[in-house]
PDB file of N, CA and C in Angstrom:
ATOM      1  N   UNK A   1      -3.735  73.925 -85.224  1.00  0.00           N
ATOM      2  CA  UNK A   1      -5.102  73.967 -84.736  1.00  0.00           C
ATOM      3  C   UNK A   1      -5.700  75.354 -84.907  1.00  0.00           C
ATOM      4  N   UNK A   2      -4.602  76.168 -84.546  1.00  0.00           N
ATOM      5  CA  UNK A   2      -5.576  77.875 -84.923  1.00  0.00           C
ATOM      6  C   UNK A   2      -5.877  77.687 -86.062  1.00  0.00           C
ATOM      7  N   UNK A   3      -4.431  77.504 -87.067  1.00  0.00           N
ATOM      8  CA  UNK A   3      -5.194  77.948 -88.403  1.00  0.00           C
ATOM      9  C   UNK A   3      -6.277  77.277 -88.981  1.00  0.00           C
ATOM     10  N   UNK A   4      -6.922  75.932 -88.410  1.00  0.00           N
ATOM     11  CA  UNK A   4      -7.974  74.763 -88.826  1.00  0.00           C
ATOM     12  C   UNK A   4      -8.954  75.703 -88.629  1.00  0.00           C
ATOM     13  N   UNK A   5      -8.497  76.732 -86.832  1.00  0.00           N
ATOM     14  CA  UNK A   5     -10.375  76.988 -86.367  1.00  0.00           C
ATOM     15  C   UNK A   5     -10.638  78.643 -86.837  1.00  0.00           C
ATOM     16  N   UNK A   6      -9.368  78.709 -87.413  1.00  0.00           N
ATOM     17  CA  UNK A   6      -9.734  80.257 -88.054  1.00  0.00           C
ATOM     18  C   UNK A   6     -10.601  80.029 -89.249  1.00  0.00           C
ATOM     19  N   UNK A   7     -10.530  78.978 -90.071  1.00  0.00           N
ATOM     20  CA  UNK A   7     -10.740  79.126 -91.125  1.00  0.00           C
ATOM     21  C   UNK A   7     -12.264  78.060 -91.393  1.00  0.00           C
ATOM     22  N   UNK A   8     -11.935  77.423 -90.120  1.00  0.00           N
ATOM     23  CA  UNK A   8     -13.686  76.919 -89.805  1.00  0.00           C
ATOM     24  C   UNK A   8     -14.722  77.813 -89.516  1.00  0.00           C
ATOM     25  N   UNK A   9     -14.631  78.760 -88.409  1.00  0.00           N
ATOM     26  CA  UNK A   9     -15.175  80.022 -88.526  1.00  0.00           C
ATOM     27  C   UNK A   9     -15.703  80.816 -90.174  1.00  0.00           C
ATOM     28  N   UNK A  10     -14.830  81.069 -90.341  1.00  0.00           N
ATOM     29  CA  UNK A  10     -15.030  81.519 -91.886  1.00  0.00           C
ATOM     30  C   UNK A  10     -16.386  80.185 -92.617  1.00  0.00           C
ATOM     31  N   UNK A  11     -16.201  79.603 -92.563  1.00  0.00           N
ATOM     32  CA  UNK A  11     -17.074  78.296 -93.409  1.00  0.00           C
ATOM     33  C   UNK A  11     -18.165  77.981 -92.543  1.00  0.00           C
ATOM     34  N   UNK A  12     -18.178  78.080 -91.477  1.00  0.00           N
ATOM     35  CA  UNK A  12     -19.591  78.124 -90.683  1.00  0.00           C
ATOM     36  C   UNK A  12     -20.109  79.238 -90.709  1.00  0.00           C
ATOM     37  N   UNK A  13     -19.431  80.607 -90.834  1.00  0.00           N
ATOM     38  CA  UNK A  13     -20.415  82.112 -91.430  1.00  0.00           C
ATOM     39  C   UNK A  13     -20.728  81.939 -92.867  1.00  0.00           C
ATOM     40  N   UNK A  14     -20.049  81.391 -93.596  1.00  0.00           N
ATOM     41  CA  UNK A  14     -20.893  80.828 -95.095  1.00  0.00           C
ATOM     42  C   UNK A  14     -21.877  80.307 -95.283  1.00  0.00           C
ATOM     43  N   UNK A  15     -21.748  78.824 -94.380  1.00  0.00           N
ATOM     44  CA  UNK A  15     -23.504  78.150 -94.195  1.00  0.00           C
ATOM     45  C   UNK A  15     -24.458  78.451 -93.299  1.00  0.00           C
ATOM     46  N   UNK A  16     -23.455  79.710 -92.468  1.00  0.00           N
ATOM     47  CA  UNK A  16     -24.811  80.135 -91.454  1.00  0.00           C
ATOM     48  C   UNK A  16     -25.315  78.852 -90.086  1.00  0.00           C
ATOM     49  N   UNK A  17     -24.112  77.969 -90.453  1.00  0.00           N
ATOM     50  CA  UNK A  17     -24.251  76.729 -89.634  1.00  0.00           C
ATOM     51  C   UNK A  17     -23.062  76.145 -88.579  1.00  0.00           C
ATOM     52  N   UNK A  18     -23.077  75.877 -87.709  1.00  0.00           N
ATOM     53  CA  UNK A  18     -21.550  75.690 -86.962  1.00  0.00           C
ATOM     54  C   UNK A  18     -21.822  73.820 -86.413  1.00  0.00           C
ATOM     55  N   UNK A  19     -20.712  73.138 -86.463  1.00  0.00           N
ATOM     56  CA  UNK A  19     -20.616  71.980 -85.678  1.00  0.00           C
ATOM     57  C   UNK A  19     -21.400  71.433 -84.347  1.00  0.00           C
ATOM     58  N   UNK A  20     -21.539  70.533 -84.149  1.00  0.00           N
ATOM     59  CA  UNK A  20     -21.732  70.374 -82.787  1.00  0.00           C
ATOM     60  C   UNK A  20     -20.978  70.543 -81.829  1.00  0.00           C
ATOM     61  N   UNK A  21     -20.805  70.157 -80.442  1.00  0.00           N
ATOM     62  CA  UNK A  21     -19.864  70.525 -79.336  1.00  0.00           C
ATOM     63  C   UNK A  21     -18.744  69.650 -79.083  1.00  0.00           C
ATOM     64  N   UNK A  22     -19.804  68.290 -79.928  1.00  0.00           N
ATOM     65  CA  UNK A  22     -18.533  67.018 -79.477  1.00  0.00           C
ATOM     66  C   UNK A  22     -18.188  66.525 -80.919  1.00  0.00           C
ATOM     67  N   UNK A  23     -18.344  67.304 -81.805  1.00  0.00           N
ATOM     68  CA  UNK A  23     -17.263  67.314 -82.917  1.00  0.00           C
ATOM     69  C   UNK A  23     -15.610  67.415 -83.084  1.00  0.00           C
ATOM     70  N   UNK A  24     -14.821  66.402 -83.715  1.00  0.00           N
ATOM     71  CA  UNK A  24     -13.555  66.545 -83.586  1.00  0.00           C
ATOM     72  C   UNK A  24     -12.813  66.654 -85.387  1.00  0.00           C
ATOM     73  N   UNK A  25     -13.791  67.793 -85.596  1.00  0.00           N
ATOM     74  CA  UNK A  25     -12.973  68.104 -87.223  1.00  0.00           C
ATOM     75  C   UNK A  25     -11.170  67.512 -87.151  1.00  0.00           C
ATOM     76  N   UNK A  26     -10.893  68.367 -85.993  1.00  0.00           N
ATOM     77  CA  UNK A  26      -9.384  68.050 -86.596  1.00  0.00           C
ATOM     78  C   UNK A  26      -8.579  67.301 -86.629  1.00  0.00           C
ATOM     79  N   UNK A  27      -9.524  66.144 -85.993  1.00  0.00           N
ATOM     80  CA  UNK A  27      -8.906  64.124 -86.596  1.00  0.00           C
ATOM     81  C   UNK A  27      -9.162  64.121 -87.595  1.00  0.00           C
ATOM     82  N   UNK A  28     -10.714  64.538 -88.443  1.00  0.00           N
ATOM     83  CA  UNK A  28     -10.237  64.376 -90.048  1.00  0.00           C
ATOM     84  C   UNK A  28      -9.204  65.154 -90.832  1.00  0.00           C
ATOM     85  N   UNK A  29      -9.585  66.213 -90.415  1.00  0.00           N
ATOM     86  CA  UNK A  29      -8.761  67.453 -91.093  1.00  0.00           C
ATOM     87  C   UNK A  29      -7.192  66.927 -91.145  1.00  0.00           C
ATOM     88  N   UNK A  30      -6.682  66.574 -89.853  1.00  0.00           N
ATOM     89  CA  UNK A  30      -5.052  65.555 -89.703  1.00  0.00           C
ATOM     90  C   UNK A  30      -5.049  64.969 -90.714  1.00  0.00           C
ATOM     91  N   UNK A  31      -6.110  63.772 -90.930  1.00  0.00           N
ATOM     92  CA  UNK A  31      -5.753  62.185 -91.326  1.00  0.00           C
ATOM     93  C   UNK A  31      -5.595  63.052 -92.939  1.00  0.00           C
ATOM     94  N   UNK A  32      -6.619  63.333 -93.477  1.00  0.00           N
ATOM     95  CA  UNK A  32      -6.857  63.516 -94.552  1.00  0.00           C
ATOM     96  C   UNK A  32      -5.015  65.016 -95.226  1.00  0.00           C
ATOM     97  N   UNK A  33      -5.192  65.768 -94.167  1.00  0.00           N
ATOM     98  CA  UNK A  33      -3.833  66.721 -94.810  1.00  0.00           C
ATOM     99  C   UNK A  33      -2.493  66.154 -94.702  1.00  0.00           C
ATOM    100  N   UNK A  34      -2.777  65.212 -93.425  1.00  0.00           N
ATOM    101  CA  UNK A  34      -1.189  64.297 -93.386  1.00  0.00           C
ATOM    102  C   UNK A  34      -1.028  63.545 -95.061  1.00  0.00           C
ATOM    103  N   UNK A  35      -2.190  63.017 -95.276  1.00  0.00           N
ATOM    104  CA  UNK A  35      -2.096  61.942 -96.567  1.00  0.00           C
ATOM    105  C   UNK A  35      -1.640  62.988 -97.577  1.00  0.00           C
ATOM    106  N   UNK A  36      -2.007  64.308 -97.832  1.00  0.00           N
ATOM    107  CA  UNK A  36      -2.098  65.062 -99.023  1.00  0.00           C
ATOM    108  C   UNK A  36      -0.395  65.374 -98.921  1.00  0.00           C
ATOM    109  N   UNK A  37       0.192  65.595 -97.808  1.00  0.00           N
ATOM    110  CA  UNK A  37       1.567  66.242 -97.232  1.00  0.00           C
ATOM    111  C   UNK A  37       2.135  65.254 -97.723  1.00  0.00           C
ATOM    112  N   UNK A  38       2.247  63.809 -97.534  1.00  0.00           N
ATOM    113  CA  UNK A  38       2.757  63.172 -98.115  1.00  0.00           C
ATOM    114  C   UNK A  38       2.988  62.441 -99.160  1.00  0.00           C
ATOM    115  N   UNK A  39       1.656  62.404 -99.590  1.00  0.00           N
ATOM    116  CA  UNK A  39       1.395  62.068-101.123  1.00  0.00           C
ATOM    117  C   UNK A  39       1.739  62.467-102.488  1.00  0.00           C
ATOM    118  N   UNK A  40       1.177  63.876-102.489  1.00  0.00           N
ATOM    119  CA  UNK A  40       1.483  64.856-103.020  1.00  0.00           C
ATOM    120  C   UNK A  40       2.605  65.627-102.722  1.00  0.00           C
ATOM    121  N   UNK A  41       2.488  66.465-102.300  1.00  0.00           N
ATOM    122  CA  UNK A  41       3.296  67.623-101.825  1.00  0.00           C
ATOM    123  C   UNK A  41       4.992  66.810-101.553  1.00  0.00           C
ATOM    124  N   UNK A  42       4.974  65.723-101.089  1.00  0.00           N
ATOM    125  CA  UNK A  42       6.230  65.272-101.047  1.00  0.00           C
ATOM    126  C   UNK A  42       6.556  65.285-100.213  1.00  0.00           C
ATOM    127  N   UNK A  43       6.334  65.644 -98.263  1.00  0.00           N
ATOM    128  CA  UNK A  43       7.230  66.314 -97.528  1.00  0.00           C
ATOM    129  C   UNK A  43       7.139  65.003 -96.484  1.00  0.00           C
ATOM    130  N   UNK A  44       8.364  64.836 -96.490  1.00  0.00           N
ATOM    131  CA  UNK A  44       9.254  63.942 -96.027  1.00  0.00           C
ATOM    132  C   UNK A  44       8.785  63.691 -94.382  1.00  0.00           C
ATOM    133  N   UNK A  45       8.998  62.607 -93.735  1.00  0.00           N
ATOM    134  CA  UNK A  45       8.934  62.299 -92.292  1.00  0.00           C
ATOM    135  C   UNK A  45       9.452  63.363 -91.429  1.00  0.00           C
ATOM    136  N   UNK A  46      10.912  63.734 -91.981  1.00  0.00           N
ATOM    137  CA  UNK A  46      12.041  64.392 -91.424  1.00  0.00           C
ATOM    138  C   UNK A  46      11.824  65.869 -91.021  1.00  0.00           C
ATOM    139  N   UNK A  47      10.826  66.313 -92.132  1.00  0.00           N
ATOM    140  CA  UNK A  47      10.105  67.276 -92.363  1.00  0.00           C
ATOM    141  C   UNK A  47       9.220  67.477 -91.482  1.00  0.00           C
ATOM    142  N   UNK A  48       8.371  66.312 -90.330  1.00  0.00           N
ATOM    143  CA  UNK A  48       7.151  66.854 -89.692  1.00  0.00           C
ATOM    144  C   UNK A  48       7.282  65.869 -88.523  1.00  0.00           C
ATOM    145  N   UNK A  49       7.099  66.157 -86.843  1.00  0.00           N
ATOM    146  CA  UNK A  49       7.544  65.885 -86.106  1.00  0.00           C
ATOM    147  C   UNK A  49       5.691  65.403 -85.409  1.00  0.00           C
ATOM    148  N   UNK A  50       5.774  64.168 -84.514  1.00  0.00           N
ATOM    149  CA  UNK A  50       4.371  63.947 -84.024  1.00  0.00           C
ATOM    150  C   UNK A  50       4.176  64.857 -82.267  1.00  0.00           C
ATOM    151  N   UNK A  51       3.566  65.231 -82.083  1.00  0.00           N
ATOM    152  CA  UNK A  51       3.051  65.413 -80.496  1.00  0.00           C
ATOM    153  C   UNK A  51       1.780  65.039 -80.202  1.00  0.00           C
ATOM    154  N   UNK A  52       1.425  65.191 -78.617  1.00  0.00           N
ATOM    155  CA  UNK A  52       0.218  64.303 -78.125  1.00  0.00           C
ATOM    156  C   UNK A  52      -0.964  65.691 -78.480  1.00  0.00           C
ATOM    157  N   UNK A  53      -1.651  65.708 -78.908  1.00  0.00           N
ATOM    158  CA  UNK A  53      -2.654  66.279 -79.357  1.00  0.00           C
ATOM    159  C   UNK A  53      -3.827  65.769 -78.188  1.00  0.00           C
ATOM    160  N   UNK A  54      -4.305  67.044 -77.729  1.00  0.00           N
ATOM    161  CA  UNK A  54      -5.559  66.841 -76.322  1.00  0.00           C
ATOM    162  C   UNK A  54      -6.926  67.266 -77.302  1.00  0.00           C
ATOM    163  N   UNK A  55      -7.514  65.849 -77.455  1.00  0.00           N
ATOM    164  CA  UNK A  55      -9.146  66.259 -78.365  1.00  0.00           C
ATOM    165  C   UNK A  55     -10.228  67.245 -77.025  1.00  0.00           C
ATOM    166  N   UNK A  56     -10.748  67.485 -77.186  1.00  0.00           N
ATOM    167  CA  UNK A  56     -12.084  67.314 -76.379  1.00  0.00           C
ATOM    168  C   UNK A  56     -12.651  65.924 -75.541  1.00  0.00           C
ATOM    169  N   UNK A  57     -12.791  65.977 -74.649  1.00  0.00           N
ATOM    170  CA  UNK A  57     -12.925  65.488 -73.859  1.00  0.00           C
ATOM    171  C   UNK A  57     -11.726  64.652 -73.408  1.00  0.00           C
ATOM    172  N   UNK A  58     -10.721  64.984 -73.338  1.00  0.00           N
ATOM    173  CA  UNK A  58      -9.506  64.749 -72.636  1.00  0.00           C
ATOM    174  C   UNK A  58      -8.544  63.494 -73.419  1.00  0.00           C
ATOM    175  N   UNK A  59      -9.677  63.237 -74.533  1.00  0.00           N
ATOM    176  CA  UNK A  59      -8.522  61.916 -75.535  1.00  0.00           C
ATOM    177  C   UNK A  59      -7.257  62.454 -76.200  1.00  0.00           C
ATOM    178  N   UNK A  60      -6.572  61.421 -75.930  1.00  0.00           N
ATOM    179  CA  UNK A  60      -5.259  62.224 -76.631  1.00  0.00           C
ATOM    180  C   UNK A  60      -4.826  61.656 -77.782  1.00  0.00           C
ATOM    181  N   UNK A  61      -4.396  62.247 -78.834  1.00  0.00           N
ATOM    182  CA  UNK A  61      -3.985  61.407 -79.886  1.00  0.00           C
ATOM    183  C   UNK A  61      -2.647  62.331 -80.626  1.00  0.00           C
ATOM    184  N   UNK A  62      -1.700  61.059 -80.838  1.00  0.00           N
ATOM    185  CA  UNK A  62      -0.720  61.668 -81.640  1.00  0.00           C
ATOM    186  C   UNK A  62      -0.339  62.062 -83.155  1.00  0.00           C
ATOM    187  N   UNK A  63      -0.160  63.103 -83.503  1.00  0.00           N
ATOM    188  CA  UNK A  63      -0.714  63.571 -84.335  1.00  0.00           C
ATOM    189  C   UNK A  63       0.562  64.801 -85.174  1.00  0.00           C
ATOM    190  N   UNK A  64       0.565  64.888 -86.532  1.00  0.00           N
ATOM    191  CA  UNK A  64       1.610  65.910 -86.529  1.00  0.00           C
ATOM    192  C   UNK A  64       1.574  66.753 -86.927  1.00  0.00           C
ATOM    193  N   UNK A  65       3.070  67.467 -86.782  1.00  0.00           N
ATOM    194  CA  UNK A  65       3.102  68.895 -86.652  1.00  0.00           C
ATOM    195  C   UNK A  65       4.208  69.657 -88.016  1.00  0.00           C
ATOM    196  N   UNK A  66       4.116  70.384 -88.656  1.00  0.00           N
ATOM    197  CA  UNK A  66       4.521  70.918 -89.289  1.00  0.00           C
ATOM    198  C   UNK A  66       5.736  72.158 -89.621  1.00  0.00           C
ATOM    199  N   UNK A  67       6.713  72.672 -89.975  1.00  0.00           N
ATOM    200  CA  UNK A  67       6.980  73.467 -90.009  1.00  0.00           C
ATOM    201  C   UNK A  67       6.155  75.052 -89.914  1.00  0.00           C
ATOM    202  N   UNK A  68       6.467  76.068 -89.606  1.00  0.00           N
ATOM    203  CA  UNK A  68       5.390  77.154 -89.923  1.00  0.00           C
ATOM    204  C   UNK A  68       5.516  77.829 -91.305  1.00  0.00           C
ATOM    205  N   UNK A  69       6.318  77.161 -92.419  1.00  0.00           N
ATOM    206  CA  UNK A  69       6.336  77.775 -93.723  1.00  0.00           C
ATOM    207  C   UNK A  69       5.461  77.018 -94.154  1.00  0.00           C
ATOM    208  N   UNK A  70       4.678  75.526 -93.605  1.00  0.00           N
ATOM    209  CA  UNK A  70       4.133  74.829 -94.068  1.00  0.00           C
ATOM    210  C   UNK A  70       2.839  75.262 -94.213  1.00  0.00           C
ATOM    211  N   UNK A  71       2.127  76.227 -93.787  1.00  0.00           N
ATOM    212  CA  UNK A  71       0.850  76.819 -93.283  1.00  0.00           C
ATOM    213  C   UNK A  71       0.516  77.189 -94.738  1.00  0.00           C
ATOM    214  N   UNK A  72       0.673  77.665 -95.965  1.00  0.00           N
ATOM    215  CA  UNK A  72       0.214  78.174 -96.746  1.00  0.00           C
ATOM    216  C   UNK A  72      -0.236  76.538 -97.737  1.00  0.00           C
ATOM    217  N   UNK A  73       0.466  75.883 -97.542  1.00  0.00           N
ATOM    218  CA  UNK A  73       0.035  74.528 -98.124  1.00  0.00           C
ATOM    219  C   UNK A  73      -1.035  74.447 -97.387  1.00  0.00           C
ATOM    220  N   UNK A  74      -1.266  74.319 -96.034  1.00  0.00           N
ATOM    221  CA  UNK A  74      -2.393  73.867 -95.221  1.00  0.00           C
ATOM    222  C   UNK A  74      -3.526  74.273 -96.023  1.00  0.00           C
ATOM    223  N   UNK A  75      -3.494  75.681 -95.810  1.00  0.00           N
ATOM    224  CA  UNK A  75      -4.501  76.544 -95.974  1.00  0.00           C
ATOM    225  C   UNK A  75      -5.144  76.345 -97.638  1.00  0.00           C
ATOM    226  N   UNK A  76      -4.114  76.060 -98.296  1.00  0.00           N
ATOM    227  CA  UNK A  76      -4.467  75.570 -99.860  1.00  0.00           C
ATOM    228  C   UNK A  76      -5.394  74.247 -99.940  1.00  0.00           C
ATOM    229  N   UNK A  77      -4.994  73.405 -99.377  1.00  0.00           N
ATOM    230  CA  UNK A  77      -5.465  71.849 -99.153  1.00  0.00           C
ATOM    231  C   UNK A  77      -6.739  72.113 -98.146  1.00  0.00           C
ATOM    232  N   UNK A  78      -6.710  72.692 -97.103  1.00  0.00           N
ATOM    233  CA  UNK A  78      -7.919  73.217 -96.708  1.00  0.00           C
ATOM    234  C   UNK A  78      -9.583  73.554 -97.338  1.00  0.00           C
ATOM    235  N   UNK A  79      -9.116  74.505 -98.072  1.00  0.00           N
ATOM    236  CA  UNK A  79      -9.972  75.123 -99.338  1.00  0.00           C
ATOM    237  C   UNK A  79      -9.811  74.426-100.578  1.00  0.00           C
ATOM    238  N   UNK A  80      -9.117  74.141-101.068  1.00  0.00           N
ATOM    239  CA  UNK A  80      -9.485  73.600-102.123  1.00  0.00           C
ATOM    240  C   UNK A  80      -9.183  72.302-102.363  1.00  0.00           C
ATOM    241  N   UNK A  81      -9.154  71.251-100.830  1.00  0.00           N
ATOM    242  CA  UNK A  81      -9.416  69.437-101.082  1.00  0.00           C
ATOM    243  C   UNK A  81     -10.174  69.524-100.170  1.00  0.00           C
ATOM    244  N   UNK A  82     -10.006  69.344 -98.860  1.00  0.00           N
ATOM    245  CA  UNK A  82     -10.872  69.045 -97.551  1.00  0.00           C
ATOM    246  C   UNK A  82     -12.367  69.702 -97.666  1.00  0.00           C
ATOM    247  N   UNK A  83     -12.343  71.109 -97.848  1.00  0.00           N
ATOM    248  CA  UNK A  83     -13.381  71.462 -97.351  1.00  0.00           C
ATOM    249  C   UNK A  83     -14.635  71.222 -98.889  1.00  0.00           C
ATOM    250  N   UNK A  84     -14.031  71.059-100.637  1.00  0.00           N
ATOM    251  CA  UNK A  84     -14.868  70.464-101.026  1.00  0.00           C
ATOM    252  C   UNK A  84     -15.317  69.324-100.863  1.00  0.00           C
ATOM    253  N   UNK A  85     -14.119  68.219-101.025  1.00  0.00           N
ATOM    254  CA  UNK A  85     -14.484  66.551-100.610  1.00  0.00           C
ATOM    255  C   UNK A  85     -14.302  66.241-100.010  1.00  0.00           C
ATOM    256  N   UNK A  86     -14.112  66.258 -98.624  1.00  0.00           N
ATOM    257  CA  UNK A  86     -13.994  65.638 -97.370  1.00  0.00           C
ATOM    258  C   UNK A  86     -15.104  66.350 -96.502  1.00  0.00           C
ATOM    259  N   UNK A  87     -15.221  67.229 -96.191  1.00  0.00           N
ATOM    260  CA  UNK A  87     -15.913  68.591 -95.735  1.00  0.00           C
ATOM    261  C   UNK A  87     -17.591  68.072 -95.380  1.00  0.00           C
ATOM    262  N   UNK A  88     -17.897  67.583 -96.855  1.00  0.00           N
ATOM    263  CA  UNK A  88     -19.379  66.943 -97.100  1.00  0.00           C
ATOM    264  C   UNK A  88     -20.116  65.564 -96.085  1.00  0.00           C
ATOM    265  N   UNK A  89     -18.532  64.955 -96.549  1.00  0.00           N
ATOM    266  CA  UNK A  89     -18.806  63.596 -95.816  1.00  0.00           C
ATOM    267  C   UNK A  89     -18.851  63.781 -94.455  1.00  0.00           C
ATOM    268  N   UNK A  90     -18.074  64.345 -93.497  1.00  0.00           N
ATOM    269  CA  UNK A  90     -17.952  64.614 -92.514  1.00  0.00           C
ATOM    270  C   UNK A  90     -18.748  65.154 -91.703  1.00  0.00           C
ATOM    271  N   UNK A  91     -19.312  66.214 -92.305  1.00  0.00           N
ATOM    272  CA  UNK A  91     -20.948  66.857 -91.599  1.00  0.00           C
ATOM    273  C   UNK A  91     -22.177  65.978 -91.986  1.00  0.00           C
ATOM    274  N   UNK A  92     -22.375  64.756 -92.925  1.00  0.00           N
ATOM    275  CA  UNK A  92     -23.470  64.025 -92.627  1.00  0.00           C
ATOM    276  C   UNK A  92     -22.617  63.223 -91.786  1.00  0.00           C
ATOM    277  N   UNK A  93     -21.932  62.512 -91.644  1.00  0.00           N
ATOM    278  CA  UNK A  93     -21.504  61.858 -89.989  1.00  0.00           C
ATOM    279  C   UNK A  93     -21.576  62.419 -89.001  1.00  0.00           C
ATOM    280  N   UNK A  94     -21.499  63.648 -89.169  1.00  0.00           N
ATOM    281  CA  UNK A  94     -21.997  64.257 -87.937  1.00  0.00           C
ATOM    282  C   UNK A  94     -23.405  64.096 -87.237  1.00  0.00           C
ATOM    283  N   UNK A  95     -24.383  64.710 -88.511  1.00  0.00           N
ATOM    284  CA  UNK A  95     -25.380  64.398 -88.678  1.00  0.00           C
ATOM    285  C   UNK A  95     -25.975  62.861 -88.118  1.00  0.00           C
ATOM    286  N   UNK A  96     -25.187  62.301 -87.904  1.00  0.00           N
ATOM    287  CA  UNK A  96     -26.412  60.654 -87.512  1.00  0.00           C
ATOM    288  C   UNK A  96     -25.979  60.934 -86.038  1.00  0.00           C
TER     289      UNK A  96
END
């Protein structure tokens, strides 16, 4: 989650624009990097463990977790899948 909101920061001083309050980027940001982790990248079940994840406003969802060598993949898939094609879609849903 830090490294999601470090690097959201960064991309909302780019557009000069930030989320709303009851935005939950990091259900997409999950769904979409879990798929890439496993799709691609290869990394195994064994490899990534689930915990209860507390959204905003007190929903909980389970959700997983990674090694910490795994962070430089994040951060790759971040920038250069999510935040071109996923990124878009997500802020006009916001938008309605």
């Amino acid at each position: 989650m830090g490294e999601l909101f470090k690097h959201l920061y960064s991309l909302e001083a780019l557009f000069n624009r930030s989320l709303d309050e009851h935005a939950m980027i990091e259900l997409s940001v999950g769904l979409h990097g879990s798929r890439y982790a496993r799709e691609v990248v290869g990394i195994a079940d064994q490899h990534r463990c689930k915990y209860a994840h507390v959204c905003q406003g007190g929903r909980i969802e389970q959700v997983w977790a990674y090694a910490l060598h795994s962070v430089t993949i994040f951060n790759k898939v971040l920038w250069e899948v999510y935040f071109p094609q996923h990124f878009p879609d997500y802020k006009r849903y916001r938008a309605k």
